[in-house]
N, C-alpha and C. Protein backbone atom coordinates (compact mmCIF):
# COMPACT_ATOMS: atom_id res chain seq x y z
N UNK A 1 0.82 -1.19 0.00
CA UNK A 1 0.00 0.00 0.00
C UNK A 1 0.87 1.25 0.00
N UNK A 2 1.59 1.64 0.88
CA UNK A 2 2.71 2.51 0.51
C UNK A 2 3.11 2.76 -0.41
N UNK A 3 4.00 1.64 -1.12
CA UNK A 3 4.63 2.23 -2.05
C UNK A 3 3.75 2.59 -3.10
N UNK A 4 2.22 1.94 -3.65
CA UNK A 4 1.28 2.47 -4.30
C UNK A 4 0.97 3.83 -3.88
N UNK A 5 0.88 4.11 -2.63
CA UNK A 5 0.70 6.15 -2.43
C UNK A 5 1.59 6.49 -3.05
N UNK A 6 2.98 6.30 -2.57
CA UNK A 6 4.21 6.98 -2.62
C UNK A 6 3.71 6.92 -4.26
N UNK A 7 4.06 6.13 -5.25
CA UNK A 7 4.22 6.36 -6.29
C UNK A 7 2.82 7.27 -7.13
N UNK A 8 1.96 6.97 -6.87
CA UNK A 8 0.52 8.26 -7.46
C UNK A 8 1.09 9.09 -6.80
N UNK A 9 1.48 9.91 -5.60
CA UNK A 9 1.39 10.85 -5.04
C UNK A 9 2.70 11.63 -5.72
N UNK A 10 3.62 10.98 -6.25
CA UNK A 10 4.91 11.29 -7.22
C UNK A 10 4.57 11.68 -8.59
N UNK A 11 3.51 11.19 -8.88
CA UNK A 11 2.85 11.26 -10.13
C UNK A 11 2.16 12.94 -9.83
N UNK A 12 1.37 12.87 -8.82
CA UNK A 12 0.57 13.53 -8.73
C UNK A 12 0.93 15.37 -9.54
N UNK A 13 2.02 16.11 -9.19
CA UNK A 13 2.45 17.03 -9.45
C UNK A 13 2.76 16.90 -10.26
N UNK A 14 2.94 16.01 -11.40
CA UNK A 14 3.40 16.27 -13.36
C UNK A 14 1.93 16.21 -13.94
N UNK A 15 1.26 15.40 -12.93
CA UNK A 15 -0.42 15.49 -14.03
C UNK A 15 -0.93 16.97 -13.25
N UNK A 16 -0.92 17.88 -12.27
CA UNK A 16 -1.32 19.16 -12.23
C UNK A 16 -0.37 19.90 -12.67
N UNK A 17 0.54 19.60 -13.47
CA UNK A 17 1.32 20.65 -14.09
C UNK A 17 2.31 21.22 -13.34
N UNK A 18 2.34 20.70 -12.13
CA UNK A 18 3.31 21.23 -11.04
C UNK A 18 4.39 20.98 -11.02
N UNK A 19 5.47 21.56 -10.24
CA UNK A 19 6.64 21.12 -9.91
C UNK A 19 7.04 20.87 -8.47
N UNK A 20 6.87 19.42 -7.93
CA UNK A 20 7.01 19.78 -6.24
C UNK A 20 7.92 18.73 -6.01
N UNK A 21 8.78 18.57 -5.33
CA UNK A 21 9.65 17.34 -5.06
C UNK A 21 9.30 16.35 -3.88
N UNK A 22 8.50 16.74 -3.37
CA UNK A 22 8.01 15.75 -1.92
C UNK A 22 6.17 16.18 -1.69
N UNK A 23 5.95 15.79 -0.80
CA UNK A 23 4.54 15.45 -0.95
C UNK A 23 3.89 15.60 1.09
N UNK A 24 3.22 16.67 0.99
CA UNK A 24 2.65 16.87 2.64
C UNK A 24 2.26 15.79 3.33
N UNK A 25 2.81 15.70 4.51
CA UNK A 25 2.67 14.29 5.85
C UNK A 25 0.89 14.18 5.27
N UNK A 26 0.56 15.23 5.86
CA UNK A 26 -1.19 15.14 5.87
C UNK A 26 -2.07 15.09 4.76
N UNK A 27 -1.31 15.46 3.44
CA UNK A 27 -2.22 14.91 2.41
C UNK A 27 -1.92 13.14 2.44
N UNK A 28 -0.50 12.78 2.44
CA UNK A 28 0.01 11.35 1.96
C UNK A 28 -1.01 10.31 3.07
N UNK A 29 -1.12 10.83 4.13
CA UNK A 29 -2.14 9.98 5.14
C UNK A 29 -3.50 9.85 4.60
N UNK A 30 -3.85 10.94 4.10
CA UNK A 30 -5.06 11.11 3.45
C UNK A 30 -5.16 10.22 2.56
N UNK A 31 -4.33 10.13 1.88
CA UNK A 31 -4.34 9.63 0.65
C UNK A 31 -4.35 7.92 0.42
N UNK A 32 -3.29 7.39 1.76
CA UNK A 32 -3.53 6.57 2.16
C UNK A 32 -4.44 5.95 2.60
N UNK A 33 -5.35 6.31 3.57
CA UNK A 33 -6.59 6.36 4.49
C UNK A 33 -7.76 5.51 3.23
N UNK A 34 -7.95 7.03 2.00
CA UNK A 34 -8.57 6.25 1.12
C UNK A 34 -8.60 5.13 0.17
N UNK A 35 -7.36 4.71 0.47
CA UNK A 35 -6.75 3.33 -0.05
C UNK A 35 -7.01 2.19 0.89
N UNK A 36 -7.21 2.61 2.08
CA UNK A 36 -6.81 1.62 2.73
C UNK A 36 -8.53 1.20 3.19
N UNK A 37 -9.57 2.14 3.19
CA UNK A 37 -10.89 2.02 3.38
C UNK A 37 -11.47 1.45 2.35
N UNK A 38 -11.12 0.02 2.21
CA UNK A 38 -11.80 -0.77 1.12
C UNK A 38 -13.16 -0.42 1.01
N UNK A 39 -14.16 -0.24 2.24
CA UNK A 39 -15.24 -0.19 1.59
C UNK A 39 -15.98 0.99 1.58
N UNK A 40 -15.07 2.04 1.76
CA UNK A 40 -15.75 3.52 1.50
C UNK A 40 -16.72 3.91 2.63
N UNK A 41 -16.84 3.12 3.97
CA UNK A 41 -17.60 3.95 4.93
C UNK A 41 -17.13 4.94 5.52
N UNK A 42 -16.15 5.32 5.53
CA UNK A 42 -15.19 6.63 6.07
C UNK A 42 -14.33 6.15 7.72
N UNK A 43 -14.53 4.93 7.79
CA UNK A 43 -13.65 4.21 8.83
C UNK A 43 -13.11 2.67 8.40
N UNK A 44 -11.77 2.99 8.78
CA UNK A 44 -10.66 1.76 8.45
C UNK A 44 -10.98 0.77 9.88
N UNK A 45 -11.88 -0.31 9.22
CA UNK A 45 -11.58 -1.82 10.26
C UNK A 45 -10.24 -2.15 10.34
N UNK A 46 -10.18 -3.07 11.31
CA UNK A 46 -9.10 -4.12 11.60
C UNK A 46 -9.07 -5.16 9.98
N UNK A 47 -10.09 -5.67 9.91
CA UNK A 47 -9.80 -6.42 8.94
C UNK A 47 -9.59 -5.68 8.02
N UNK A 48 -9.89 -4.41 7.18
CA UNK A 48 -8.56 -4.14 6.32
C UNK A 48 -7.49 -3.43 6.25
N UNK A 49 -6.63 -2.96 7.43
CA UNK A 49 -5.78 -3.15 7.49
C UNK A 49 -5.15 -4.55 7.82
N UNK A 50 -5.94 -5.68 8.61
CA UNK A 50 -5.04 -6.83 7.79
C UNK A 50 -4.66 -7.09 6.50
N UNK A 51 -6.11 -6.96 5.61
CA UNK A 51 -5.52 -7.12 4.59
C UNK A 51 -4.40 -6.43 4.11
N UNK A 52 -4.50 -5.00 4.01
CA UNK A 52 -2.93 -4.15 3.49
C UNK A 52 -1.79 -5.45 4.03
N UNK A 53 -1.38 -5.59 4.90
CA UNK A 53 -0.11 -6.32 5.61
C UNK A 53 -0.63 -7.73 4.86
N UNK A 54 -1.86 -8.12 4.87
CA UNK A 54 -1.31 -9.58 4.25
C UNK A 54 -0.65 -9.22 2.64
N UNK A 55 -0.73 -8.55 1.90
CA UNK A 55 0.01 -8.39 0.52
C UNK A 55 1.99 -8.26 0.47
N UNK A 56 1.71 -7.95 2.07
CA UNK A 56 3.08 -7.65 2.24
C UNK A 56 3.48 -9.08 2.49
N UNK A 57 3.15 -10.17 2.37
CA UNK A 57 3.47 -11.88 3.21
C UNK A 57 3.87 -12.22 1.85
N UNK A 58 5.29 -12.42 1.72
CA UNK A 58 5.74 -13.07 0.41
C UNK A 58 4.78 -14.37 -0.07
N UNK A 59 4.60 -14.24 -1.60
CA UNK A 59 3.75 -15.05 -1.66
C UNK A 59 4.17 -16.49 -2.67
N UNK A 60 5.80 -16.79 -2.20
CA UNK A 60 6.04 -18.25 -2.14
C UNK A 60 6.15 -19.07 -0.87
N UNK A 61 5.84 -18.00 0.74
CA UNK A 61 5.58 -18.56 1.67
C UNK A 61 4.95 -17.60 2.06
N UNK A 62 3.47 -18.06 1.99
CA UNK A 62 2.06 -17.11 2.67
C UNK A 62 1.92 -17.75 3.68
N UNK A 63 2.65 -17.53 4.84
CA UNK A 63 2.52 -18.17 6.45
C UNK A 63 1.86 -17.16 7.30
N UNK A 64 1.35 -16.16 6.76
CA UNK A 64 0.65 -15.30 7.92
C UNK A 64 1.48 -14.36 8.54
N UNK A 65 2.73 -14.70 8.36
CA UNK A 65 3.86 -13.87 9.33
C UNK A 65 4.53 -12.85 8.10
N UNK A 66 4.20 -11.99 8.30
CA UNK A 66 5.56 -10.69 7.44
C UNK A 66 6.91 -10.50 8.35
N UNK A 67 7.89 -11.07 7.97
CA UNK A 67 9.26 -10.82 8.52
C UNK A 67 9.67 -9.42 7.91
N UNK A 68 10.87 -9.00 8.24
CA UNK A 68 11.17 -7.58 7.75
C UNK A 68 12.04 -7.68 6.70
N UNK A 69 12.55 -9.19 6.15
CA UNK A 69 13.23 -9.26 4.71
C UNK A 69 11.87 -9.02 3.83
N UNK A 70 10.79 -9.78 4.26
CA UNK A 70 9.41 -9.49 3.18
C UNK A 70 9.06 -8.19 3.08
N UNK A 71 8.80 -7.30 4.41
CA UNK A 71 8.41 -5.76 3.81
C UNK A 71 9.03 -5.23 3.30
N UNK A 72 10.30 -5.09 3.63
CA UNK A 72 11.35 -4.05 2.83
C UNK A 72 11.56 -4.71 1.31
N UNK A 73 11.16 -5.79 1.32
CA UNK A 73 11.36 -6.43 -0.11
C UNK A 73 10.13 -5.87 -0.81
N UNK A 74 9.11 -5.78 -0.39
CA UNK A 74 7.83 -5.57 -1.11
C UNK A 74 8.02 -3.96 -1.31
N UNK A 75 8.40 -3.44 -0.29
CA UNK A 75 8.17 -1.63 -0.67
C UNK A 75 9.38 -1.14 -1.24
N UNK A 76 10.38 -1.91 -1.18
CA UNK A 76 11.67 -1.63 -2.40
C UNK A 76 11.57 -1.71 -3.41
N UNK A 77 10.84 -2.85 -4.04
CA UNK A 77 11.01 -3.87 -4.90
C UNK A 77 10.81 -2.31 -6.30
N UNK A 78 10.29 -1.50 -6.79
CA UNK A 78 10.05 -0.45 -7.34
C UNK A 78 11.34 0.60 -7.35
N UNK A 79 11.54 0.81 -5.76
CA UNK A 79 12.31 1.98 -5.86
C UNK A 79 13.11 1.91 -3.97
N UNK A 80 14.15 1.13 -4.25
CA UNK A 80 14.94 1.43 -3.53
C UNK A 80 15.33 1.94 -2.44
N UNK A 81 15.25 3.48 -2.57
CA UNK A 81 15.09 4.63 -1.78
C UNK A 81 14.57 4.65 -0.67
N UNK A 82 13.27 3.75 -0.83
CA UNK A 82 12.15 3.61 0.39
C UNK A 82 12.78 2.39 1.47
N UNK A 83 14.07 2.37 1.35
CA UNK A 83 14.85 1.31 2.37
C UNK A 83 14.90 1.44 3.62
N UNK A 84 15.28 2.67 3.46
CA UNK A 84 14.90 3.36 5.34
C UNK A 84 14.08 3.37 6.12
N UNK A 85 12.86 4.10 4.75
CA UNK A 85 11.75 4.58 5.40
C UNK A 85 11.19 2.97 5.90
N UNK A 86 10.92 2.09 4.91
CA UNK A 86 10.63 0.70 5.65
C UNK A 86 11.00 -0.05 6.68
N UNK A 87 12.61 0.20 6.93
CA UNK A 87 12.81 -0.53 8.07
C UNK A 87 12.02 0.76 9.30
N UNK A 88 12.22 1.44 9.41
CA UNK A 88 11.69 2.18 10.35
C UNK A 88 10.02 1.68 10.31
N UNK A 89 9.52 2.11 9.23
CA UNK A 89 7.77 2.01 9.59
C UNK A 89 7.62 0.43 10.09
N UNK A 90 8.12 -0.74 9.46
CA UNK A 90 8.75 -2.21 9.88
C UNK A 90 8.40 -1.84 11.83
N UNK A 91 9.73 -0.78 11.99
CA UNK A 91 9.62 -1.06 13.69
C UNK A 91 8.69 -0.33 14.06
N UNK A 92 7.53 0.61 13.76
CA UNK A 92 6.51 1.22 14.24
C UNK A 92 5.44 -0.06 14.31
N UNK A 93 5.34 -1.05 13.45
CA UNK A 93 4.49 -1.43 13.15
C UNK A 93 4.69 -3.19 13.98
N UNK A 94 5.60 -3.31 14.07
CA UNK A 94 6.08 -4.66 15.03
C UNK A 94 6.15 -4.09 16.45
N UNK A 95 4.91 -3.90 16.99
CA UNK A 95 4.15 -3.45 18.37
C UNK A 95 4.83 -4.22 19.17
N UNK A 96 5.07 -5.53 19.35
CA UNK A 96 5.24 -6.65 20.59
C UNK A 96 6.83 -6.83 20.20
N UNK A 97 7.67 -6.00 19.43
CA UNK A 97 9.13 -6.60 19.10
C UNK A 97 9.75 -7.91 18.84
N UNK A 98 8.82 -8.57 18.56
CA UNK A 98 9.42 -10.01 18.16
C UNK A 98 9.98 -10.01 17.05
N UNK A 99 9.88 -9.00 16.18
CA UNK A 99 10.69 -9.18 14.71
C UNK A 99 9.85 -9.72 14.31
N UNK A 100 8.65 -9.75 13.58
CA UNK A 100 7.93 -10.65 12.93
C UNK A 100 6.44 -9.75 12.92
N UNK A 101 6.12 -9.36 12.23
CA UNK A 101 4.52 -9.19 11.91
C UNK A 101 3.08 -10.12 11.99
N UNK A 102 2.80 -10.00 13.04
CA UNK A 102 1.36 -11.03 13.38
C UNK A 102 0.42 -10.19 13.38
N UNK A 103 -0.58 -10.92 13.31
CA UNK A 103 -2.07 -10.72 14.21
C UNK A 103 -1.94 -9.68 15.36
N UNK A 104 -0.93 -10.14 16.43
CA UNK A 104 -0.63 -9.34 17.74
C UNK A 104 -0.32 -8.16 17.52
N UNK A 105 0.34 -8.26 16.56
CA UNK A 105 1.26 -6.43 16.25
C UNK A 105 -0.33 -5.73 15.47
N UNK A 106 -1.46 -6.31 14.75
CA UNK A 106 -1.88 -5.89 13.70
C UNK A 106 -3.08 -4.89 14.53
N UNK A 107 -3.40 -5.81 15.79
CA UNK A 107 -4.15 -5.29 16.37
C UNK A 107 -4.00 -4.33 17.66
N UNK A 108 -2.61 -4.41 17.60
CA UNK A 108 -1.71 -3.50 18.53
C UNK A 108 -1.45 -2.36 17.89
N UNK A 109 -1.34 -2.10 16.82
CA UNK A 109 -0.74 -1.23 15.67
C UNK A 109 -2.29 -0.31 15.28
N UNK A 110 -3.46 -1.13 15.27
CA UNK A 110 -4.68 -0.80 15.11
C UNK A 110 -5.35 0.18 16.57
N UNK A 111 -4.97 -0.66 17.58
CA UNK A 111 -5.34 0.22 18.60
C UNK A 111 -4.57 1.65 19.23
N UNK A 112 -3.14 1.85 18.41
CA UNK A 112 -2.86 2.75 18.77
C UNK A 112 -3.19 4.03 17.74
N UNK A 113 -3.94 3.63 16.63
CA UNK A 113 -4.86 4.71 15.57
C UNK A 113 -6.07 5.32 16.39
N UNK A 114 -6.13 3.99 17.04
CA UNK A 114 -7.81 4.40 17.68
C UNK A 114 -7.85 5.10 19.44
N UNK A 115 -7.60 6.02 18.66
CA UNK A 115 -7.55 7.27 19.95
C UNK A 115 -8.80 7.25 20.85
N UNK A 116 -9.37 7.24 20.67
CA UNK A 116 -10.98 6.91 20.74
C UNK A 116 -11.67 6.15 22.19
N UNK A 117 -11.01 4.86 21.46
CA UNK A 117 -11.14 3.47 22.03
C UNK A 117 -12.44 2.84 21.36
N UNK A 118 -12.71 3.28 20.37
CA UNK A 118 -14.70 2.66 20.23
C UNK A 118 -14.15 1.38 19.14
N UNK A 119 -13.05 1.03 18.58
CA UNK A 119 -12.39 -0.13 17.85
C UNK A 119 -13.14 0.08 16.72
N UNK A 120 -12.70 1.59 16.50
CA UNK A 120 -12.99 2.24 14.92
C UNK A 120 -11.86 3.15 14.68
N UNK A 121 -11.27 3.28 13.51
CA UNK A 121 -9.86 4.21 13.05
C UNK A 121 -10.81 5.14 12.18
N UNK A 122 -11.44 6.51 12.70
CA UNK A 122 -12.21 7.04 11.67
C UNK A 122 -10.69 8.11 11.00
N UNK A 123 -11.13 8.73 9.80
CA UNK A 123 -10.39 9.31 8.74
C UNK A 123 -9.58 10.28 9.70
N UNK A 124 -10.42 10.83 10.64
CA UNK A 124 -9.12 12.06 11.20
C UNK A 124 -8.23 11.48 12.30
N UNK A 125 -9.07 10.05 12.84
CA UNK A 125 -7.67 9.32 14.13
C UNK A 125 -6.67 8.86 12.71
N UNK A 126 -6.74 8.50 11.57
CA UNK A 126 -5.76 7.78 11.10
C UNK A 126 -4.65 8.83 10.38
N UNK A 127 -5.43 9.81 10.16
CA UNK A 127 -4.58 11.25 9.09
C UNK A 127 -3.60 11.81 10.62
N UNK A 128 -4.32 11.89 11.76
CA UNK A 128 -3.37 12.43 12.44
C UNK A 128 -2.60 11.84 12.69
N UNK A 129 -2.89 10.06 13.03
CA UNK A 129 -1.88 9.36 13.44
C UNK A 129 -0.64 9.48 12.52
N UNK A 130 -1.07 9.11 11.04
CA UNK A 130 0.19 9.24 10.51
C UNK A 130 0.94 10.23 9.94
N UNK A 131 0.36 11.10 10.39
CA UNK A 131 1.06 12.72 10.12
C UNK A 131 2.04 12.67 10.75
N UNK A 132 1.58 12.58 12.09
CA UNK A 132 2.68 12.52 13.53
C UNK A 132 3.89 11.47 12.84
N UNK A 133 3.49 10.41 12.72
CA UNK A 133 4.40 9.13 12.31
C UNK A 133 5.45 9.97 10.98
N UNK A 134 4.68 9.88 9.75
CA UNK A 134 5.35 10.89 8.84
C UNK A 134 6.38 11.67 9.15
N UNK A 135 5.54 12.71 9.97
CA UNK A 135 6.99 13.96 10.12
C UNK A 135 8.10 13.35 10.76
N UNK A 136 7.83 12.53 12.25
CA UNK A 136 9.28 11.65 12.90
C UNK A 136 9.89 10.81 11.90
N UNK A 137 9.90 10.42 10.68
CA UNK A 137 10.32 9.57 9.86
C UNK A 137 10.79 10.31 8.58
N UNK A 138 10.13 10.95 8.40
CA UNK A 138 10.40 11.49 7.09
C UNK A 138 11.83 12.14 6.54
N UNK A 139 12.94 12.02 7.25
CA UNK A 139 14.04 12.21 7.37
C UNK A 139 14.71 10.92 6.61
N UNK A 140 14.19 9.77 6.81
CA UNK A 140 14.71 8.38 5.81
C UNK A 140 14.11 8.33 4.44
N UNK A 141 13.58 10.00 3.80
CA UNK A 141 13.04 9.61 2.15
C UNK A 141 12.56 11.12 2.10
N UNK A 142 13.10 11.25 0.88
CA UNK A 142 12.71 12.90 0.34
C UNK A 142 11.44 12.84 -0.18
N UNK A 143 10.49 11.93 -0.31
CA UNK A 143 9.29 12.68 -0.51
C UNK A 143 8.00 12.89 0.26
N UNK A 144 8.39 13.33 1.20
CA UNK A 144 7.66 13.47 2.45
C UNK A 144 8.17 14.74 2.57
N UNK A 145 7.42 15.54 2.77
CA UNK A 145 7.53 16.95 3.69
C UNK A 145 6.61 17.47 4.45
């Protein structure tokens, strides 16, 4: 899912005619958000953000588990660059530190969107969350600003 933002959102400024080299924390969340709300009610379930992470589960061993050779492999695999930024989002997102992406982290990772507590990520808990996330990171990839 990432690297699908990252790359429209790179796009984005040659199809408005623009010239911009990086891309705002708070639109790219945005932008995300609506990617990630498969079904257009204006709140991201648990189940799809599983799904996002299951695409990331190499798929000559779909064991359920994303290790961090699989993500950084999946959000490289295009463009390189995003090496950093992955291992880092990798450790935002491996909640329980085992090195390994589960279920445990998915719903650990889910509850810290949900500011709330009602075990709903609506559009502005997830834009802020990853704004915040964004700007602390955005130092491992120039197109973030």
């Amino acid at each position: 899912m990432l690297y699908l933002v990252l790359a429209l959102i790179a796009l984005l400024p040659a199809c408005l005619g623009q010239q911009q080299d990086c891309v705002p924390a708070d639109f790219m969340a945005h932008v995300m958000f609506v990617e990630s709300d498969v079904d257009g009610d204006g709140v991201l379930h648990l189940r799809e953000l599983i799904d996002v992470f299951r695409e990331y589960d190499d798929v000559d061993n779909p064991d359920g588990i994303v290790t961090r050779e699989e993500y950084v492999k999946y959000q490289t695999r295009h463009d390189p660059e995003l090496d950093g930024l992955s291992h880092e989002l990798y450790n935002v997102y491996d909640v329980n530190n085992d090195h390994r992406l589960t279920m445990d982290d998915y719903d650990g990772f889910y509850r810290q969107m949900d500011v709330d507590t009602d075990d709903s990520v609506t559009e502005p808990e997830f834009t802020t969350y990853w704004t915040k996330l964004f700007n602390s990171v955005k130092h491992h990839t120039n197109l973030i600003c």
